[in-house]
N, C-alpha and C. Protein backbone atom coordinates (compact mmCIF):
# COMPACT_ATOMS: atom_id res chain seq x y z
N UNK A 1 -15.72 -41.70 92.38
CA UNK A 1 -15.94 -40.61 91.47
C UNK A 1 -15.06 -39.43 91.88
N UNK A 2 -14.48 -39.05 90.98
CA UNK A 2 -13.77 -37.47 91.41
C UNK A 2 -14.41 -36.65 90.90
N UNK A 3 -14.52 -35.04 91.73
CA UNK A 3 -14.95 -34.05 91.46
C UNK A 3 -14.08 -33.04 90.56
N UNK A 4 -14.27 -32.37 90.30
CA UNK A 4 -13.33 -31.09 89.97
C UNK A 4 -14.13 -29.52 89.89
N UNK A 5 -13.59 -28.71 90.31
CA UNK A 5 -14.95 -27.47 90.65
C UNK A 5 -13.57 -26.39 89.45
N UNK A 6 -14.65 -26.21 88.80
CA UNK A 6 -13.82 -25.07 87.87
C UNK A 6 -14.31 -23.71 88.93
N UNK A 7 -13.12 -23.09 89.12
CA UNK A 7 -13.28 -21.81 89.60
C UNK A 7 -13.37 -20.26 88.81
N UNK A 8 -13.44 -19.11 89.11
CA UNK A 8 -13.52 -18.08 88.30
C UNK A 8 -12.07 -17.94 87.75
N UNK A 9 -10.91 -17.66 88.25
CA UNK A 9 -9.60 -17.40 88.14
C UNK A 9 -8.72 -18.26 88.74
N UNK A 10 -7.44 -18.34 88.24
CA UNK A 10 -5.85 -19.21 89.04
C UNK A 10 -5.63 -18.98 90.59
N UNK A 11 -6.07 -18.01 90.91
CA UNK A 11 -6.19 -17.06 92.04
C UNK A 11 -7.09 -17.95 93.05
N UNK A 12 -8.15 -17.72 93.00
CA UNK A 12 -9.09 -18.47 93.41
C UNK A 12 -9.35 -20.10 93.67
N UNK A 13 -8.50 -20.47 92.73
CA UNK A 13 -8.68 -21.80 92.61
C UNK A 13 -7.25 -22.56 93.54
N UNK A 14 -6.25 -21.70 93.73
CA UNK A 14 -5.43 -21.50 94.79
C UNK A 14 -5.61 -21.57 96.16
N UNK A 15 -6.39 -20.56 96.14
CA UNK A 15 -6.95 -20.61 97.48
C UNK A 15 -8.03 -21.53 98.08
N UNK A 16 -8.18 -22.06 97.01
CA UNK A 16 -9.28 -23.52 97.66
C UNK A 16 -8.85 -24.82 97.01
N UNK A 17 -7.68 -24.61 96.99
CA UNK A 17 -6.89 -26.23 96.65
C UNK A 17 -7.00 -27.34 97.30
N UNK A 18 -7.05 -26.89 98.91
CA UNK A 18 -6.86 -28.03 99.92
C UNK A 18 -8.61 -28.46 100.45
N UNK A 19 -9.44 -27.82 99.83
CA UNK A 19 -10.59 -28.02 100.19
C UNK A 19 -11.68 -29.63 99.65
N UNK A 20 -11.94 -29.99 101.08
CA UNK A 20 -13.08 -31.01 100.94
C UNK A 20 -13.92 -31.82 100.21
N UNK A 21 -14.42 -32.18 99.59
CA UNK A 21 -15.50 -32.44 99.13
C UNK A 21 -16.69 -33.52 99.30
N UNK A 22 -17.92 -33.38 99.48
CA UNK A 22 -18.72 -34.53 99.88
C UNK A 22 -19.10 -34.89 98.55
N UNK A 23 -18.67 -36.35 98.32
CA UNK A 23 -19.04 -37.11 97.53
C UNK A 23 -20.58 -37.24 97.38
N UNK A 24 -20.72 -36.95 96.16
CA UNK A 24 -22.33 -37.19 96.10
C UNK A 24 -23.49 -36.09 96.39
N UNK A 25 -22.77 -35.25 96.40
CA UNK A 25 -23.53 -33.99 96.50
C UNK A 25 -23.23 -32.90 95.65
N UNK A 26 -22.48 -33.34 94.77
CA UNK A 26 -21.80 -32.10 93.56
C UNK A 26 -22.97 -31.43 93.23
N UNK A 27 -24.38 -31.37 93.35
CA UNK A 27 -25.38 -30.84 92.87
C UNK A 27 -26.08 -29.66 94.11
N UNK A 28 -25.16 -30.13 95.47
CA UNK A 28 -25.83 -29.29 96.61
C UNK A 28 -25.06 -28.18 96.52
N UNK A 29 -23.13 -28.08 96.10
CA UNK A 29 -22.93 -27.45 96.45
C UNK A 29 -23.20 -25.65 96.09
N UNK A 30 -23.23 -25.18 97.08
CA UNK A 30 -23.17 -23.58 97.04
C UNK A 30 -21.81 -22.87 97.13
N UNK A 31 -21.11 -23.17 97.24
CA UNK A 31 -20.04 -22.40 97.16
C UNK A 31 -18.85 -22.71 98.08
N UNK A 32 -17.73 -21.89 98.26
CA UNK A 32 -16.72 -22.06 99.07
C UNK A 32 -16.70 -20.94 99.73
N UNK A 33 -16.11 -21.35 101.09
CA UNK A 33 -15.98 -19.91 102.49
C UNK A 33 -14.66 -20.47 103.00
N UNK A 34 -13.99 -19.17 103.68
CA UNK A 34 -12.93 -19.45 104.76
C UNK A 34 -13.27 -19.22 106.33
N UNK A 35 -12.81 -20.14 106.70
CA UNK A 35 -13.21 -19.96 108.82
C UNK A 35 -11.71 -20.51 109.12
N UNK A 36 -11.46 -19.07 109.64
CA UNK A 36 -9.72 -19.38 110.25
C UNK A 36 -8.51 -19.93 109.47
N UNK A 37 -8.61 -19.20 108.09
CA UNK A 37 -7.82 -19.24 107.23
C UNK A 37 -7.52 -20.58 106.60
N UNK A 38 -8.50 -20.88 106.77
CA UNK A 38 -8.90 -22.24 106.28
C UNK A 38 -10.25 -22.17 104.98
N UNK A 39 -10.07 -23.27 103.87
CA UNK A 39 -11.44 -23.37 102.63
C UNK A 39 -11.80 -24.33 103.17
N UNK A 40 -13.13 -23.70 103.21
CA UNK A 40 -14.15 -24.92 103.44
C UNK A 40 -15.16 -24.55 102.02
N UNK A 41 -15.60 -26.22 101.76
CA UNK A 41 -16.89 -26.52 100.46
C UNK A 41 -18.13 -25.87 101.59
N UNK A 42 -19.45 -25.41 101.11
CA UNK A 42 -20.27 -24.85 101.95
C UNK A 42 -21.54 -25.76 100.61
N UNK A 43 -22.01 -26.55 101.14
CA UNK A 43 -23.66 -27.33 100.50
C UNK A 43 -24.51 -26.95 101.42
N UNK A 44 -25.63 -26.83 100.48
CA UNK A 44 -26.97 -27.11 101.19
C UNK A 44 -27.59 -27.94 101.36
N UNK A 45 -27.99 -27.77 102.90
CA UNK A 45 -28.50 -28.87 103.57
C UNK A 45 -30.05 -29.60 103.01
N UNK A 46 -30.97 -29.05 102.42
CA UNK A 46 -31.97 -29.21 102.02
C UNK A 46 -31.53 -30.05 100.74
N UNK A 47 -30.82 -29.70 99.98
CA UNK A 47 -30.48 -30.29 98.48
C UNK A 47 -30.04 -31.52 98.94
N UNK A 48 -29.20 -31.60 99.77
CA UNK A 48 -28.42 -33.28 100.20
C UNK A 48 -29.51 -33.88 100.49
N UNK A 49 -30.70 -33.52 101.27
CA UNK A 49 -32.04 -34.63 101.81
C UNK A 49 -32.65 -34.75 100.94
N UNK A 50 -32.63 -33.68 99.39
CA UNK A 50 -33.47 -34.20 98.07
C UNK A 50 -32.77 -35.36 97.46
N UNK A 51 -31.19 -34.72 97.57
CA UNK A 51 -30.20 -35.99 96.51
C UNK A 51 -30.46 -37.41 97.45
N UNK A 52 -30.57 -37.68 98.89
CA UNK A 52 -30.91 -38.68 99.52
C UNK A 52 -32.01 -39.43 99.26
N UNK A 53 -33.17 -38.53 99.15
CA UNK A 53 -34.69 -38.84 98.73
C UNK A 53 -34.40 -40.05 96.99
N UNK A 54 -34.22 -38.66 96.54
CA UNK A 54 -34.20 -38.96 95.08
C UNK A 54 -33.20 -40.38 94.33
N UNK A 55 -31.91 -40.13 95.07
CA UNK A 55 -31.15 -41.19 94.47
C UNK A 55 -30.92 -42.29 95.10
N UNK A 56 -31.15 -42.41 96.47
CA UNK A 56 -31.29 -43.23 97.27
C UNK A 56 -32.36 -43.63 97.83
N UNK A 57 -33.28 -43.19 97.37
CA UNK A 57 -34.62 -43.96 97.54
C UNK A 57 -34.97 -43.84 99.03
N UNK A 58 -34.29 -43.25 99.71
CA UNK A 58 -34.59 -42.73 101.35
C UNK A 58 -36.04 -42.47 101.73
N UNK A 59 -36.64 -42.87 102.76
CA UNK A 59 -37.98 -41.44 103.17
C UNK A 59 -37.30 -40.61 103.44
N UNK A 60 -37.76 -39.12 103.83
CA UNK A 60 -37.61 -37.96 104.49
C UNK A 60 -37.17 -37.78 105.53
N UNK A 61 -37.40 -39.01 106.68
CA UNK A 61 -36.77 -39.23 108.00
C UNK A 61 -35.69 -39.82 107.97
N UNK A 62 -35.65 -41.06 107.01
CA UNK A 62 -34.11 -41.88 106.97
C UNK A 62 -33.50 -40.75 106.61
N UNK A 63 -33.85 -39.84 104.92
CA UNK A 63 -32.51 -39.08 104.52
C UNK A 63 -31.92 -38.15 106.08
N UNK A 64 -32.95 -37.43 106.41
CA UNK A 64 -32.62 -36.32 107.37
C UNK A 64 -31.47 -37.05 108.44
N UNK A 65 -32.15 -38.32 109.43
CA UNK A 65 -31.32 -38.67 109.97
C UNK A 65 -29.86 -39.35 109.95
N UNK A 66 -29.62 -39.73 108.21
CA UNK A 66 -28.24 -40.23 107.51
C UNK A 66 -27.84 -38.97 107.41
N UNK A 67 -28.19 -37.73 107.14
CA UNK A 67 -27.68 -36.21 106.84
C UNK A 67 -27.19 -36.16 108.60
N UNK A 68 -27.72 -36.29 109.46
CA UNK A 68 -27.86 -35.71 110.78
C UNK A 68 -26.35 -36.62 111.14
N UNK A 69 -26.65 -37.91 111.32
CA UNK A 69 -25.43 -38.90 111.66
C UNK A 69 -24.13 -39.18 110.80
N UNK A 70 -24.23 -39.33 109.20
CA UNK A 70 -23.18 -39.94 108.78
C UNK A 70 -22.38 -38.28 107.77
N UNK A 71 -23.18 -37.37 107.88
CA UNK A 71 -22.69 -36.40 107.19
C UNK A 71 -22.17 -35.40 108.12
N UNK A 72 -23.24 -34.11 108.55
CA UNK A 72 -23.42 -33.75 109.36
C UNK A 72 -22.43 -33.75 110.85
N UNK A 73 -22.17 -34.95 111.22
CA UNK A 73 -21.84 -35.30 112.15
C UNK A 73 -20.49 -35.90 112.07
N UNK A 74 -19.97 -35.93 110.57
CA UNK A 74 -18.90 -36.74 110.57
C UNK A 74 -17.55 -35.18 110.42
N UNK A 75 -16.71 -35.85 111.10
CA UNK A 75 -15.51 -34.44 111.20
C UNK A 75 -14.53 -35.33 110.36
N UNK A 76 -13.84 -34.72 109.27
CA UNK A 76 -12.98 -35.17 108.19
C UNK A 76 -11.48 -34.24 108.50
N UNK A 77 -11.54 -33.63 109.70
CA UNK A 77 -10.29 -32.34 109.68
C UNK A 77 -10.61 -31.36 109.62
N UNK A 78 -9.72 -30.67 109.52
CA UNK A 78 -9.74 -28.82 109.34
C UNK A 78 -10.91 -28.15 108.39
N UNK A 79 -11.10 -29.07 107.14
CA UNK A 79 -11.44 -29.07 105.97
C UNK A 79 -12.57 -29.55 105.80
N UNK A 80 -13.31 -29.88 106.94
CA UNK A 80 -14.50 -30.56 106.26
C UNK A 80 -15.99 -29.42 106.19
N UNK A 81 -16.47 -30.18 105.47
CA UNK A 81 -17.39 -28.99 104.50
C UNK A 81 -18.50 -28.74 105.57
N UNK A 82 -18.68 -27.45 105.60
CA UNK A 82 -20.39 -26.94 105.62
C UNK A 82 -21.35 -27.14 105.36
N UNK A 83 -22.27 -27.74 105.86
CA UNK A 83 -23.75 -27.69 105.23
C UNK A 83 -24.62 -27.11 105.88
N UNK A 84 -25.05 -25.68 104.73
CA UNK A 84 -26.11 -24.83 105.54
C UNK A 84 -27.39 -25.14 105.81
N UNK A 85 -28.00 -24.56 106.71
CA UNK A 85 -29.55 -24.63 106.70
C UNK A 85 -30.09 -23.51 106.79
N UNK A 86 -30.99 -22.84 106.03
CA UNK A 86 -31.52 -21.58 106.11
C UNK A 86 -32.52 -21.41 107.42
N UNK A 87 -32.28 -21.42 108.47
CA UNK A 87 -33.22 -21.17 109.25
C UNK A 87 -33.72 -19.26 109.43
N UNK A 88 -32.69 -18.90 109.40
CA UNK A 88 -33.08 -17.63 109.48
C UNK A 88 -34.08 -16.69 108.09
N UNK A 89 -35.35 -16.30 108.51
CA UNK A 89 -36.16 -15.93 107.59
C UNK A 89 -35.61 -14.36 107.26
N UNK A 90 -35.49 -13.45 108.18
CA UNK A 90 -35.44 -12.56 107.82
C UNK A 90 -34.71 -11.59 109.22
N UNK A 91 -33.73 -10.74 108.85
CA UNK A 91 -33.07 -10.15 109.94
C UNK A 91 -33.14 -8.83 110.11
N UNK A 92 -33.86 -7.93 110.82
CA UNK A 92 -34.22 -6.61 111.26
C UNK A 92 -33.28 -6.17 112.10
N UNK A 93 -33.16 -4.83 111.53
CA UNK A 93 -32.10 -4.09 112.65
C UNK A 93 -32.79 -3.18 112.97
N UNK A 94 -32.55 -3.11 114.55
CA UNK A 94 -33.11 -3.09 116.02
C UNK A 94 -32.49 -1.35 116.24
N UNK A 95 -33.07 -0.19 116.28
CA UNK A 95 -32.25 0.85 116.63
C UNK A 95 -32.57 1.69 117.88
């Protein structure tokens, strides 16, 4: 399957030409970021263990640990995508 991510502008869509994509998660992703002048795809991590659940018929432990080992864990290059996890609830500044 190929993806294609319509972007806002020519501009934009420039600048994330060379970027990643995880197959099968077109529904996780959140957006695109740069780390070291580099595009990276940025998904969420929670949505990939639903699309696992849901389309793959996974439990909760298989998806997590196929997220943990074959995603997660797999390095594709410069380029390979992000997947967040919201751990952080809430951030207070300390004066």
């Amino acid at each position: 399957m190929t993806t294609k991510v319509v972007y806002e502008d020519d501009e934009v869509a420039e600048m994330f030409e060379d970027v990643l994509l995880a197959d099968g998660f077109e529904a996780a992703l959140i957006g695109m970021g740069t780390q070291f002048n580099r595009a990276v795809a940025i998904y969420d991590w929670d949505q990939c263990v639903d699309i696992l659940v849901h389309r793959d018929q996974m439990s909760e432990e298989e998806a997590v640990e196929f997220m943990d080992f074959n995603v997660t864990g797999a390095w594709a290059g410069n380029n390979t995508p992000i997947f967040l996890r919201a751990y952080v609830k809430n951030v207070e500044r300390i004066q």
